[in-house]
Protein backbone atom coordinates (compact mmCIF):
# COMPACT_ATOMS: atom_id res chain seq x y z
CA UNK A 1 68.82 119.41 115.05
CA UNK A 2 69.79 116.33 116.46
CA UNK A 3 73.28 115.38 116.42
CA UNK A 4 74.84 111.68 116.60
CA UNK A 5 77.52 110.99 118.99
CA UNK A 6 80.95 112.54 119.40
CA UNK A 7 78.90 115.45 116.77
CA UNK A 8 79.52 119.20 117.76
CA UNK A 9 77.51 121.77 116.60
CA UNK A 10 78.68 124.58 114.39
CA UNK A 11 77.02 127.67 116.18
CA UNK A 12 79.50 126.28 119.52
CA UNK A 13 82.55 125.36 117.46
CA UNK A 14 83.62 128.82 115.21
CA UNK A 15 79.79 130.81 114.84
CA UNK A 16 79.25 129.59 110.91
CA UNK A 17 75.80 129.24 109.98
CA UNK A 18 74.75 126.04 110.20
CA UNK A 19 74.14 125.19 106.36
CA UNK A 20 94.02 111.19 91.12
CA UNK A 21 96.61 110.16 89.57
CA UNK A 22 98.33 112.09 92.00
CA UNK A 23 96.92 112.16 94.66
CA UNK A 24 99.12 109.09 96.40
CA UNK A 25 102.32 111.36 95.61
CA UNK A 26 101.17 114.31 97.37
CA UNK A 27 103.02 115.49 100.65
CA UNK A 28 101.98 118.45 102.78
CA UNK A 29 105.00 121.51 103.01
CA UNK A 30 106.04 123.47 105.38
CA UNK A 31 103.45 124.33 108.41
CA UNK A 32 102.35 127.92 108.41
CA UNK A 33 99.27 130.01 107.72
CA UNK A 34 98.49 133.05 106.15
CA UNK A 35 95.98 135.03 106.83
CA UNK A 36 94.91 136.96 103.83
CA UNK A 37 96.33 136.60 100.57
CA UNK A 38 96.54 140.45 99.83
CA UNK A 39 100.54 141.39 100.81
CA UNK A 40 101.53 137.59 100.84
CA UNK A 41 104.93 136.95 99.12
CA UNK A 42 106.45 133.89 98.69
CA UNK A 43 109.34 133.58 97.04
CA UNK A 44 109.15 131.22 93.92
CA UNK A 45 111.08 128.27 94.35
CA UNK A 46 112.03 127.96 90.60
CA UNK A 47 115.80 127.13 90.67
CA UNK A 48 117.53 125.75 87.34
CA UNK A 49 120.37 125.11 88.63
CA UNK A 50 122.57 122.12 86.45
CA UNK A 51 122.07 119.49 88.79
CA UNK A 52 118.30 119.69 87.94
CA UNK A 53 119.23 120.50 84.30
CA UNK A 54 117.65 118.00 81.92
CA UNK A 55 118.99 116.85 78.70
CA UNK A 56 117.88 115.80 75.48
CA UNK A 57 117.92 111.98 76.63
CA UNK A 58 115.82 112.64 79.61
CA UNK A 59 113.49 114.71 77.73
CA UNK A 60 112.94 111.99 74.64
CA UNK A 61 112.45 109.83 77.28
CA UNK A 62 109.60 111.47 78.82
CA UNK A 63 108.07 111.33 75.12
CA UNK A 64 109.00 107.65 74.48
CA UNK A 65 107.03 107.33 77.37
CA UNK A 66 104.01 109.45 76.98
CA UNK A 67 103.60 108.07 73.08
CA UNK A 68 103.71 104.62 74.39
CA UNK A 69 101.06 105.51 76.60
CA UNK A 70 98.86 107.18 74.65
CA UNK A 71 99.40 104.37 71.37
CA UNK A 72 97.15 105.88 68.99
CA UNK A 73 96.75 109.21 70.12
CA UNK A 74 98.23 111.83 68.93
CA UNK A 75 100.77 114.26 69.98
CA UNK A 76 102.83 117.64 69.07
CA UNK A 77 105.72 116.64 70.04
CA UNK A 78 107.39 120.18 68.69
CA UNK A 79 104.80 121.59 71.34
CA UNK A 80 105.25 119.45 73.61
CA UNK A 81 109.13 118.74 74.12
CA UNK A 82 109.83 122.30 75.53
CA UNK A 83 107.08 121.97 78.21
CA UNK A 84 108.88 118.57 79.30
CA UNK A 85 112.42 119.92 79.10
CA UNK A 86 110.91 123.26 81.24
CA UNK A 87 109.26 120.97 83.65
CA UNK A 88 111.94 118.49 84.19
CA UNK A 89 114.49 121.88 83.99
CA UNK A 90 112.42 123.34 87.06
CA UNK A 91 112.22 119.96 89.08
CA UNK A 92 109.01 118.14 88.80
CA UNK A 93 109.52 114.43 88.74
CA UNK A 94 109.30 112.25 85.32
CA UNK A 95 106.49 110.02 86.58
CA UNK A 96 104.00 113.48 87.46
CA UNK A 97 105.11 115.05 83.98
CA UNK A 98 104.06 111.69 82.52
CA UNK A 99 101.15 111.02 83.99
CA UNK A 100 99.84 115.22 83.34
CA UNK A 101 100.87 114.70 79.90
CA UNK A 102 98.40 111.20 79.40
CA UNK A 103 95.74 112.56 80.95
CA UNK A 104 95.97 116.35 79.27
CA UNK A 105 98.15 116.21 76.18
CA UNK A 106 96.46 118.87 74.80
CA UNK A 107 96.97 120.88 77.85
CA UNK A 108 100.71 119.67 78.23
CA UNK A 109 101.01 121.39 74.84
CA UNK A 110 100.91 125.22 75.46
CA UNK A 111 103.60 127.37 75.30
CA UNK A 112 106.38 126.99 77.08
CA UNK A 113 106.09 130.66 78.16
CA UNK A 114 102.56 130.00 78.96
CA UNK A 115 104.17 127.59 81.85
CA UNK A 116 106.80 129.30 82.82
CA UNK A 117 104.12 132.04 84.20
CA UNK A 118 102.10 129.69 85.62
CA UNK A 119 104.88 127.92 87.67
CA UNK A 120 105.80 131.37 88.75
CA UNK A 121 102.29 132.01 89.46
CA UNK A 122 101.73 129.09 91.49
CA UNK A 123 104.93 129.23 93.19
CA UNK A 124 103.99 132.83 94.52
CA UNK A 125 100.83 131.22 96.11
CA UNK A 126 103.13 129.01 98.07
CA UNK A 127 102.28 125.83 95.87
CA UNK A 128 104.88 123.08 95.80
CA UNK A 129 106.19 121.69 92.65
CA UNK A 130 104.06 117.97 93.26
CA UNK A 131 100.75 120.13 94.43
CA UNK A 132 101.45 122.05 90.67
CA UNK A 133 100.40 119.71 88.05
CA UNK A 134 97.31 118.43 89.76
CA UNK A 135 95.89 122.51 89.84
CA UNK A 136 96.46 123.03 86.48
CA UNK A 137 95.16 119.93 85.08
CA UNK A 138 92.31 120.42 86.91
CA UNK A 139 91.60 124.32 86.93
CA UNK A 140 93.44 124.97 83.24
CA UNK A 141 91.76 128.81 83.67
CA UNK A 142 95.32 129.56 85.88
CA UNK A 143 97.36 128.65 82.59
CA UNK A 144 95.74 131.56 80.94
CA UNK A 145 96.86 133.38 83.92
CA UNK A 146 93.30 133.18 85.38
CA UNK A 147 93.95 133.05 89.69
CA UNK A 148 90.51 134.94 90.53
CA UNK A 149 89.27 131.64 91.54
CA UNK A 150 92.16 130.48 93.26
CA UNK A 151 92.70 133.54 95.51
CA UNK A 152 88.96 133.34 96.42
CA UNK A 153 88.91 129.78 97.47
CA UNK A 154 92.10 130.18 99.08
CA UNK A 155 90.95 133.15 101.08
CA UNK A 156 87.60 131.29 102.37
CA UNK A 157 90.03 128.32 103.34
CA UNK A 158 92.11 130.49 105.36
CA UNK A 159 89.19 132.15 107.03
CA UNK A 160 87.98 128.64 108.09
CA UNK A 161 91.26 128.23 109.92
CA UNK A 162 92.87 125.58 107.14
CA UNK A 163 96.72 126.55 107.48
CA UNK A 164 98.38 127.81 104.25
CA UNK A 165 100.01 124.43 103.24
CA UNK A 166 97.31 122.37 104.03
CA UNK A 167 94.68 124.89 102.17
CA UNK A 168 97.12 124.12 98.89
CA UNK A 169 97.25 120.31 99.37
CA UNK A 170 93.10 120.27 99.47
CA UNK A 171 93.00 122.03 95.99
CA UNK A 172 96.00 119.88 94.31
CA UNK A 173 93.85 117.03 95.58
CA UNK A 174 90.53 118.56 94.88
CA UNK A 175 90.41 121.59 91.98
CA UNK A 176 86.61 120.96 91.63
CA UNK A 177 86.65 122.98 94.88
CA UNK A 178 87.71 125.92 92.70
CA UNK A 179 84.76 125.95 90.88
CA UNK A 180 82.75 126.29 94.41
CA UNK A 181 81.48 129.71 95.43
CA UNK A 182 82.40 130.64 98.98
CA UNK A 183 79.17 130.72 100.36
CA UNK A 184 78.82 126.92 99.36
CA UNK A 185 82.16 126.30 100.73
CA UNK A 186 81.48 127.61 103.93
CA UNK A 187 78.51 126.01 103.99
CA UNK A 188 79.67 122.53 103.51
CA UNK A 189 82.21 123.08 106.61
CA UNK A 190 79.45 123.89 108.86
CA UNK A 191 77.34 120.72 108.05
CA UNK A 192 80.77 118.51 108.44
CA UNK A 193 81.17 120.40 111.84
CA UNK A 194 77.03 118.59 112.32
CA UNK A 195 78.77 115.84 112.03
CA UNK A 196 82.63 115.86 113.05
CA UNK A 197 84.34 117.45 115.94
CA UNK A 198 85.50 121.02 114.17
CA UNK A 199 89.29 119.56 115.13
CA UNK A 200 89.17 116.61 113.11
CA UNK A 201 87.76 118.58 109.72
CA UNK A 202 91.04 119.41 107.86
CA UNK A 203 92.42 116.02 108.69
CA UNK A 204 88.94 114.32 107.18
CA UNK A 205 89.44 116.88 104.38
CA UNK A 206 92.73 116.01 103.47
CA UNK A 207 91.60 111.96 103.49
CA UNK A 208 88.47 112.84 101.65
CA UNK A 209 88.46 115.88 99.70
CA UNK A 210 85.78 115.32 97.97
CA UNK A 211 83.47 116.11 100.71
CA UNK A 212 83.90 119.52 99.73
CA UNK A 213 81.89 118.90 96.51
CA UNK A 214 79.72 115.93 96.59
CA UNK A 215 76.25 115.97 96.63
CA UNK A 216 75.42 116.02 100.92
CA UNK A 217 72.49 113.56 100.33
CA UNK A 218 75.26 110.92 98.86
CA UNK A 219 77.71 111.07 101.67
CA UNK A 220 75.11 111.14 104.84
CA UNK A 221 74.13 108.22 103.22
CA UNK A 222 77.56 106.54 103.18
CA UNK A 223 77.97 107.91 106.38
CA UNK A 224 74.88 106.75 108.18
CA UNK A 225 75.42 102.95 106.62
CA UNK A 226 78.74 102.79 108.24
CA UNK A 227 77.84 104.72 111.37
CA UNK A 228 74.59 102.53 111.90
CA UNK A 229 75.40 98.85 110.13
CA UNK A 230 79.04 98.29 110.81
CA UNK A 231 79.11 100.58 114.18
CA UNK A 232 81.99 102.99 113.61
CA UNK A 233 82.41 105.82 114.92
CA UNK A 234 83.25 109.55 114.00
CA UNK A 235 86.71 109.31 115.24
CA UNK A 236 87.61 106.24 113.07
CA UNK A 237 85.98 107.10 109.90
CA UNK A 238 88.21 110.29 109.58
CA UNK A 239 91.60 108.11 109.30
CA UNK A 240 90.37 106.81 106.40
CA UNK A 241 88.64 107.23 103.05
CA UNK A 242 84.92 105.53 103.55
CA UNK A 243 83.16 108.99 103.01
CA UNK A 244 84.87 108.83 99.40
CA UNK A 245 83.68 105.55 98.25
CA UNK A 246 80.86 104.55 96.49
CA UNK A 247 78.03 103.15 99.11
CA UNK A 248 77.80 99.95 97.18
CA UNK A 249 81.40 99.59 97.07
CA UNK A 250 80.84 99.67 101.01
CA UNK A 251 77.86 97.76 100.75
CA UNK A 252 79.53 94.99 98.95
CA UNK A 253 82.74 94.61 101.26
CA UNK A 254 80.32 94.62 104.29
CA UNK A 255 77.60 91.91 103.53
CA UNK A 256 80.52 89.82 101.94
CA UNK A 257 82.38 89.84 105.31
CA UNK A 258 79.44 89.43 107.27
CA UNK A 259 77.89 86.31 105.60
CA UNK A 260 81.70 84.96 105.82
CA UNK A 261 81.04 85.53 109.58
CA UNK A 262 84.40 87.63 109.15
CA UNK A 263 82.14 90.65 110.55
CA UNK A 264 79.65 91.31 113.45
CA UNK A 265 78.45 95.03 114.51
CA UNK A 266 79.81 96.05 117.73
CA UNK A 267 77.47 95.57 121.00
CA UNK A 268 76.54 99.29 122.69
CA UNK A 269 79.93 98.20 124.90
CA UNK A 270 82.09 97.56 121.50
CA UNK A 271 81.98 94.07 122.11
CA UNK A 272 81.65 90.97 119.34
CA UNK A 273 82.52 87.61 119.03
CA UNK A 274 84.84 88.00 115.87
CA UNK A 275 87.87 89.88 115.67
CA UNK A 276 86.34 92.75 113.00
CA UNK A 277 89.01 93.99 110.56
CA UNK A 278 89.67 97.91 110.64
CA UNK A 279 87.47 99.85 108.95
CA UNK A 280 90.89 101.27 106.38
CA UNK A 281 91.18 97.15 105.60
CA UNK A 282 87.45 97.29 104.73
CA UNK A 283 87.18 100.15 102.23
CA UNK A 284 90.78 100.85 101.00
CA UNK A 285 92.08 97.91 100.16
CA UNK A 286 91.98 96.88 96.54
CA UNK A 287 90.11 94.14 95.37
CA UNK A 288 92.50 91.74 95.37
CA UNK A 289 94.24 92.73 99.00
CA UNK A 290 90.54 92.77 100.37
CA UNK A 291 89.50 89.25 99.07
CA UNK A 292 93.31 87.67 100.01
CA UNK A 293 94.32 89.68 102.87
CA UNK A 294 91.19 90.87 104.59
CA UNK A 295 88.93 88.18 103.90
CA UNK A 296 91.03 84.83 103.59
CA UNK A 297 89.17 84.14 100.08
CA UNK A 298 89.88 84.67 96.82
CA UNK A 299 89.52 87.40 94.40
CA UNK A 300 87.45 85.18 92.38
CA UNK A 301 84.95 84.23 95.18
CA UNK A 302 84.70 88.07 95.25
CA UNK A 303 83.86 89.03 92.53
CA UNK A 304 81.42 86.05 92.64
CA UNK A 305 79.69 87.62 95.55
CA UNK A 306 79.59 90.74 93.62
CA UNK A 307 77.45 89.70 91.23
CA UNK A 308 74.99 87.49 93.53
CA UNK A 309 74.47 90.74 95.07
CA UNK A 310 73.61 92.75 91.84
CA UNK A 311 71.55 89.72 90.87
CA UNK A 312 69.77 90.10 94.51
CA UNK A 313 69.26 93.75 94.00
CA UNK A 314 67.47 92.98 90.30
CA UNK A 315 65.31 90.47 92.09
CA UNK A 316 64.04 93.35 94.41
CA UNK A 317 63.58 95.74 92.45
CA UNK A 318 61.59 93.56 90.11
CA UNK A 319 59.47 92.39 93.13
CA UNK A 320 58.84 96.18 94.18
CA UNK A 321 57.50 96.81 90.67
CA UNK A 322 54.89 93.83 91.21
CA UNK A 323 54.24 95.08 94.43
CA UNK A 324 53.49 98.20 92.64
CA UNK A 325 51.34 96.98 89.69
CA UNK A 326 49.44 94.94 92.33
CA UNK A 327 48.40 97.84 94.48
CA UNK A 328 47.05 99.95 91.05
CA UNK A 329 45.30 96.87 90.48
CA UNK A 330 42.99 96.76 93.91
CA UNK A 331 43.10 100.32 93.76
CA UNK A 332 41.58 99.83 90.20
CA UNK A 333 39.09 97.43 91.58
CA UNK A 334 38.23 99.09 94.34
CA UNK A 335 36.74 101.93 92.16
């Protein structure tokens, strides 16, 4: 196999086979690894202590909020209340209770017993209280007391050298990776490794978990338009989130900078003749900090651009069709 610059191959790295609305609030814990699960103890951090002891006010607050929210949906709130007072009882900040609650009420509604296990659960597995709600909501199979799935994934992290704390901050930003088998898992690390140096993986993980689970075909071809049209490189692509984003949303931020002449692919030295934004300014930026900051325009001209393009790409695909129809027609002729 041929492998692109600054690539290492997984048979030299480690001997594989060769094969959010949280995520902005998550924060790695404590650095350590464990090694198996089987014998691990951690001890639950589940104080209730009065400082953290929430009151009616706080709690009808929460709901005030979450009803407000949700408008016309609706919601137990006799189900619901104790799993708020519980959560905000046991630490977890209002604005992650609020936002589970939106996007799960359902969910938010079992038992308050039902949670108390499951914080205990999760706790034991060395799980912080903001890496919590994201599992659950994600993988609801560990309210019902469900961890098979958990343990398994967590083991096949830990035997691909991901440290304890960083294993649990890929699945609070990830649970689709739970429903991955191990064999696919380990996989998927070995064709990164293709492509990445085996160093930089967790960190590219931890930017872009979803390389874990997305189809391969999808992100080589994000990766290869960046690698070969822009001219980045390995070692700047994993500082940011490019391998996450849709390859017309990369497409579009591109071509709009380079017809600005706010863009020019590096020479084989590195060299051009405009100062290039970073590739982090290019792809996660919003709109409206892209079009202002990045590009000096406006978010209107943008958007603008945005649809020239899709009109461009209708025009092409309409030409390949004649193209099409015109070769059936000679071929037609020719017999």
């Amino acid at each position: 196999m041929h492998h692109l610059p600054g690539a290492v191959s997984v048979a030299s790295q480690c001997g594989l086979q060769s094969s959010a609305v949280f995520a902005n609030a998550l924060h790695s814990g404590p650095s350590q690894r464990y090694g198996t699960l089987q014998g691990k103890h951690v001890e639950p951090d589940l104080s209730t202590s009065s400082p953290m002891s929430a009151t009616t006010s706080e709690v009808d607050a929460v709901i005030a909020d979450v009803k407000h929210k949700l408008r016309r949906r609706t919601v137990n709130i006799d189900l619901l209340s104790p799993v708020v007072d519980l959560l905000l009882h046991s630490g977890f900040k209002k604005e992650h209770i609020i936002a589970a609650v939106t996007t799960n009420p359902r969910l938010m509604s079992q038992s308050r017993s039902t949670w108390e296990r499951t914080i205990h659960d999760l706790a034991e597995y060395g799980f912080s209280k903001e890496h919590m709600l994201p599992v659950v909501l994600g993988y609801p199979p560990v309210l019902k007391g469900n961890m098979d799935g958990l343990s398994t994934v967590l083991e096949t992290l830990y035997s691909l050298y991901v440290p304890s704390d960083k294993a649990n901050e890929l699945v609070a930003l990830c649970p689709d990776i739970l429903q991955q088998k191990p064999k696919a898992i380990v996989s998927r690390f070995g064709l990164l490794m293709d492509v990445f140096r085996k160093a930089d993986i967790v960190n590219l993980l931890l930017t872009n978990p979803t390389l874990l689970v997305d189809d391969w075909s999808d992100i080589m071809e994000r990766f290869h338009y960046v690698y070969f049209r822009l001219g980045f490189e390995q070692q700047v692509m994993r500082n940011c989130q490019v391998l996450s984003r849709p390859l017309d949303h990369i497409k579009q931020r591109h071509l709009f900078l380079r017809r600005a002449g706010l863009y020019e692919k590096p020479d084989k030295h590195g060299v051009t003749t405009v100062n290039n934004p970073k590739l982090r300014q290019i792809v996660d930026t919003t709109d409206h900090e892209f079009a202002v900051n990045v590009a000096g325009m406006t978010l209107g001209e943008f958007r603008a651009f945005g649809k020239i393009l899709q009109l461009e790409a209708e025009q092409e695909e309409r030409d390949a069709l004649e193209d099409e129809w015109d070769s059936d027609e000679e071929d037609s002729d020719e017999t």
